[in-house]
Protein backbone atom coordinates (compact mmCIF):
# COMPACT_ATOMS: atom_id res chain seq x y z
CA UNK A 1 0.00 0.00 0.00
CA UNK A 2 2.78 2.43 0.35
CA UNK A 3 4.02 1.98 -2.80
CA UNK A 4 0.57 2.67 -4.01
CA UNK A 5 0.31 5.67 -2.20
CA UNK A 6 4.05 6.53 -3.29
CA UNK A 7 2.93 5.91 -7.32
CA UNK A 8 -0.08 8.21 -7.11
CA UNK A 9 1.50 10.96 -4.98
CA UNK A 10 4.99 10.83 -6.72
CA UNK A 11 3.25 10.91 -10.82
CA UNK A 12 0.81 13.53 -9.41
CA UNK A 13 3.60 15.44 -8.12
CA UNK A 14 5.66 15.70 -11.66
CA UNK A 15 2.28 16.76 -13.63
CA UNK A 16 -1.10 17.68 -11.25
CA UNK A 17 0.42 18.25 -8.17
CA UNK A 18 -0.56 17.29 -4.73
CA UNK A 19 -4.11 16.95 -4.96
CA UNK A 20 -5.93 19.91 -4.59
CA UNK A 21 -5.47 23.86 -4.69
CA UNK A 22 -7.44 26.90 -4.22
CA UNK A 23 -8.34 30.39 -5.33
CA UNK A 24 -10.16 33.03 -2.90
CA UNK A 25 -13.79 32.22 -3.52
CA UNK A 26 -14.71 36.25 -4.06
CA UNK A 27 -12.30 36.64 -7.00
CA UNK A 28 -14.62 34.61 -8.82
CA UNK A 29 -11.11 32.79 -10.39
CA UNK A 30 -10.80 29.26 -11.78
CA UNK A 31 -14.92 29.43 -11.88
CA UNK A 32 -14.72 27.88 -8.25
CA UNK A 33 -13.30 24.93 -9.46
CA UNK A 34 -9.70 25.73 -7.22
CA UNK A 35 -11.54 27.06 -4.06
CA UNK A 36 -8.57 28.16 -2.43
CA UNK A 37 -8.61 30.03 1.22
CA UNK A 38 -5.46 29.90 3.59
CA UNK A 39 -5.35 27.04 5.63
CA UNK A 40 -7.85 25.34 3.76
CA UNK A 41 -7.27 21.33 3.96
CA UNK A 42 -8.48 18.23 1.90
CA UNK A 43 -8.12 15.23 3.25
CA UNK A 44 -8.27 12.02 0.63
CA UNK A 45 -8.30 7.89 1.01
CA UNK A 46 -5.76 5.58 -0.97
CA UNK A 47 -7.18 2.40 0.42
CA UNK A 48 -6.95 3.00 3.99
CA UNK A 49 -4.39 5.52 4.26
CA UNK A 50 -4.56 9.24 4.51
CA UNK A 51 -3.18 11.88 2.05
CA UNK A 52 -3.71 15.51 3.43
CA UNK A 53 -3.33 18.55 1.20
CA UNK A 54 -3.18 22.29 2.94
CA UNK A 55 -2.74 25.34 1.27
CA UNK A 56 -0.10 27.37 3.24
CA UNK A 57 1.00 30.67 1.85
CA UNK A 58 0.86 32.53 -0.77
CA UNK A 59 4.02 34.66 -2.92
CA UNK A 60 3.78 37.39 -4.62
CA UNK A 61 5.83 36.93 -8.59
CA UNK A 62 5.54 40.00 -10.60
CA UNK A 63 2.08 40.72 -10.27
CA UNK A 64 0.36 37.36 -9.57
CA UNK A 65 0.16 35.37 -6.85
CA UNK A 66 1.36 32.05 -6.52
CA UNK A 67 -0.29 29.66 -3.94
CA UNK A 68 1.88 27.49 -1.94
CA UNK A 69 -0.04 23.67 -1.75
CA UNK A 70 1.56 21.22 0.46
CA UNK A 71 0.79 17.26 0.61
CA UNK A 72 1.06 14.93 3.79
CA UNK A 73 1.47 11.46 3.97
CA UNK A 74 -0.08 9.37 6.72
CA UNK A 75 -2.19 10.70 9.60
CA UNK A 76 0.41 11.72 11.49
CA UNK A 77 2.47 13.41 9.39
CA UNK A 78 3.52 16.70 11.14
CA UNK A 79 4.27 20.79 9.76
CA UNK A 80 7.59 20.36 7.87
CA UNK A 81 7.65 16.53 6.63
CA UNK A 82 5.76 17.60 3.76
CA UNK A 83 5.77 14.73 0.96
CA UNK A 84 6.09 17.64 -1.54
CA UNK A 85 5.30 21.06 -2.31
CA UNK A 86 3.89 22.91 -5.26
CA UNK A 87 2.97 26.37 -7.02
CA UNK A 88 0.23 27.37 -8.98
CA UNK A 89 -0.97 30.82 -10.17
CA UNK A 90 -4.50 31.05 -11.55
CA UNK A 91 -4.83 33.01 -14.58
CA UNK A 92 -7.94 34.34 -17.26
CA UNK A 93 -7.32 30.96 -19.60
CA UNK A 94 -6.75 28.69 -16.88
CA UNK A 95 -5.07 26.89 -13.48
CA UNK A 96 -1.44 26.51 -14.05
CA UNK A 97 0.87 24.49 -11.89
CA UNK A 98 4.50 26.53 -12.04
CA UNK A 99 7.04 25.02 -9.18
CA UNK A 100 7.80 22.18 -7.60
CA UNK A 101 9.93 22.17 -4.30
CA UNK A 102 13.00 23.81 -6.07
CA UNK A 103 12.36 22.58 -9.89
CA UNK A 104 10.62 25.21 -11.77
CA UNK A 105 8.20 23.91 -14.81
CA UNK A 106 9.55 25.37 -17.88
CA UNK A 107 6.86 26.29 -19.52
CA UNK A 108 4.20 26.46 -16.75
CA UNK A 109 1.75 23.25 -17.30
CA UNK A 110 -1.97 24.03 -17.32
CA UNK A 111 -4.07 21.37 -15.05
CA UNK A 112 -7.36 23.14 -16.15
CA UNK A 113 -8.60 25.19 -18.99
CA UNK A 114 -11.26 28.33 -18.49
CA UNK A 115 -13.37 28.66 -18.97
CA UNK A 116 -14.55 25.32 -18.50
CA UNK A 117 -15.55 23.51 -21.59
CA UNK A 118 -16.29 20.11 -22.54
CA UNK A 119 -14.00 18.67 -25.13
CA UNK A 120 -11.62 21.63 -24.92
CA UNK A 121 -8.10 20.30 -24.86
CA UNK A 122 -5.36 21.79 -24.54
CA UNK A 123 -0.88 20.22 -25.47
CA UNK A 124 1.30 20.11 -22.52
CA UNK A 125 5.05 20.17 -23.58
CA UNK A 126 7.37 21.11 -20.04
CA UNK A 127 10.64 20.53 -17.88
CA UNK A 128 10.54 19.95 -14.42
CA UNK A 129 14.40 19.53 -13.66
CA UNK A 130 15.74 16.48 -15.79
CA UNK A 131 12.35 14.95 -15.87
CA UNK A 132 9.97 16.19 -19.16
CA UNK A 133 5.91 16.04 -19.72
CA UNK A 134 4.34 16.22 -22.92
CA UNK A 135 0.85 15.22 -24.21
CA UNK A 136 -2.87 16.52 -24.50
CA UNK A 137 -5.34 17.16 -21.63
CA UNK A 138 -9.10 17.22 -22.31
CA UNK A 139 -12.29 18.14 -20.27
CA UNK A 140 -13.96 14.53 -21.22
CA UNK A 141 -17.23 15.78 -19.42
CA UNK A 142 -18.27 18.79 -17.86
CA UNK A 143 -21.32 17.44 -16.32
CA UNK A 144 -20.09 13.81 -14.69
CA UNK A 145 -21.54 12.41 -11.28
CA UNK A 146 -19.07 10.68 -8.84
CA UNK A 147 -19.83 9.12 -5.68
CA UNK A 148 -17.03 8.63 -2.86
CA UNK A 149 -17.25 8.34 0.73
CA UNK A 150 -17.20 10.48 3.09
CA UNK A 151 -17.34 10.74 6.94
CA UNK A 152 -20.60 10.38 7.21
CA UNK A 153 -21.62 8.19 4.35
CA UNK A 154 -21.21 8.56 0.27
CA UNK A 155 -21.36 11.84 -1.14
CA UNK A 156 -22.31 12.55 -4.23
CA UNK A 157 -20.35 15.72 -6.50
CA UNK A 158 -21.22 16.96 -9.87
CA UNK A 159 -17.75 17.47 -11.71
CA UNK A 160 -14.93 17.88 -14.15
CA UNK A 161 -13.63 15.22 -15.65
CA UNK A 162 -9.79 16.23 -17.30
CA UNK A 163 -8.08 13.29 -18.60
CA UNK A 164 -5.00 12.49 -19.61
CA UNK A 165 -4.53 9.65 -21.66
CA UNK A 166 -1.32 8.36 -23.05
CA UNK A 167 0.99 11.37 -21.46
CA UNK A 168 4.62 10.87 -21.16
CA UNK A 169 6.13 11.67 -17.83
CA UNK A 170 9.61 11.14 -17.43
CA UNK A 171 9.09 8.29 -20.32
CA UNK A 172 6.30 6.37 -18.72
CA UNK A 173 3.01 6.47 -20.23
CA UNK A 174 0.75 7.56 -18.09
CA UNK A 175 -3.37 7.94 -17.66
CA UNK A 176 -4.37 10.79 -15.47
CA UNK A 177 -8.35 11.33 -14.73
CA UNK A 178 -8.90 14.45 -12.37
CA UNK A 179 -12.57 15.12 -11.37
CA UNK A 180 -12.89 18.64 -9.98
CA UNK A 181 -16.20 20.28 -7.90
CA UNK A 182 -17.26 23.39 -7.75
CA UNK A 183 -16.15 24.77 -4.68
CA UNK A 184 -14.65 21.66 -3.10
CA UNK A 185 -11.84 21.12 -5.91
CA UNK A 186 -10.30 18.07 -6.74
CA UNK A 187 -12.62 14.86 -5.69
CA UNK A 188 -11.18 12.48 -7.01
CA UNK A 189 -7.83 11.16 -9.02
CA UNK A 190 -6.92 7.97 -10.70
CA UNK A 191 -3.35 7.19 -11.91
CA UNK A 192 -1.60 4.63 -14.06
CA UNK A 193 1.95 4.56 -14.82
CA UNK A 194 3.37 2.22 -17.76
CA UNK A 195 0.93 -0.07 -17.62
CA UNK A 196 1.04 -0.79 -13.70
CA UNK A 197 -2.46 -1.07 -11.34
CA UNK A 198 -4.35 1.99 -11.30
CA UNK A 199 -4.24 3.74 -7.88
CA UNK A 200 -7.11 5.82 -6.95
CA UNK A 201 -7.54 8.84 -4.48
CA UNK A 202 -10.83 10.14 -3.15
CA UNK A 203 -11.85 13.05 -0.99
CA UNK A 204 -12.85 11.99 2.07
CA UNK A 205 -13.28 15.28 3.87
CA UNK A 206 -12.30 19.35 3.35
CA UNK A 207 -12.19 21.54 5.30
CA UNK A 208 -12.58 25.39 4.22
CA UNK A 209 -9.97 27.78 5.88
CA UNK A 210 -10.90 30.94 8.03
């Protein structure tokens, strides 16, 4: 199971980042799909282990901001042993993910077009250190149901659906399926790397910041 956990949080890290990200609900930005307050926290399921996502500051770059998103391992994983850390800036064409710990992504990589459109798609060709990303994104569906489970019983999100299929991530072809929710963000993620078991990730429970 930790490898699991180590395949899904290690290819999201190169190309979608941690899980989850935000954008101050009264800008109006990223159409709600990035909800993203301070302090605001996701907490998501692979099998029976915990992966925790908290936004935790924001940096000013030129004249944007760029939102600091890190992700936890385990449930008691502590400030500071942060499994990674990640950058993204929203901007009027779309959610762009732009750092990684110290590795800048050369060009940014957009994670989701706006406005939001089904079958808009949209070439990703970047650098993150020695390790390169290319392919096509698409919003599959604009409209799909999910169910996962929550605290107190399945919830059920309209969503997003931006797949990846066939994307080449440090030369392993990889599927990527993101489902975001309005105002909740990423619900759910499912990952396959060169052919290996698909791992999937599910919100189990967020928790908006103050």
């Amino acid at each position: 199971m930790l490898r699991a956990i180590r395949v899904v949080v290690g290819a999201a890290a190169v190309f979608v980042g941690g899980i989850v990200l935000a954008q101050p609900a009264k800008d109006g930005l990223a159409d709600g799909y990035f909800p993203l307050k301070a302090k605001s926290k996701w907490t998501y399921k692979i099998g029976d282990n915990d992966v925790t996502v908290s936004v935790v500051k924001v940096d000013k770059v030129g004249t944007e901001d760029h939102y600091q998103v890190d992700t936890f391992v385990g449930k008691d994983a502590k400030p500071g042993e942060a499994k990674t850390s990640e950058w993204y800036v929203v901007r009027p064409d779309g959610v762009y993910r732009t750092r990684v710990k110290d590795d800048k992504l050369d060009p940014h990589v957009k994670v989701l077009a706006l406005p939001v459109k089904k079958d808009a798609a949209w070439d990703v060709n970047s650098q993150l250190g020695t390790q390169t990303i290319k392919g096509t994104l698409k919003v599959k569906d604009d409209k799909a149901m999910i169910k996962v489970k929550g605290p107190s019983g399945d919830v059920q999100y309209e969503t997003v659906l931006v797949e990846g299929d066939g994307l080449d991530i440090a030369g392993a072809k990889t599927v990527i399926r993101i489902w975001f929710a309005k105002n909740y963000g990423i619900v759910k993620e499912e990952v396959s790397v060169a052919g290996d078991e698909k791992r999937v990730l599910e919100l189990y429970k967020y928790e908006e910041g103050k």
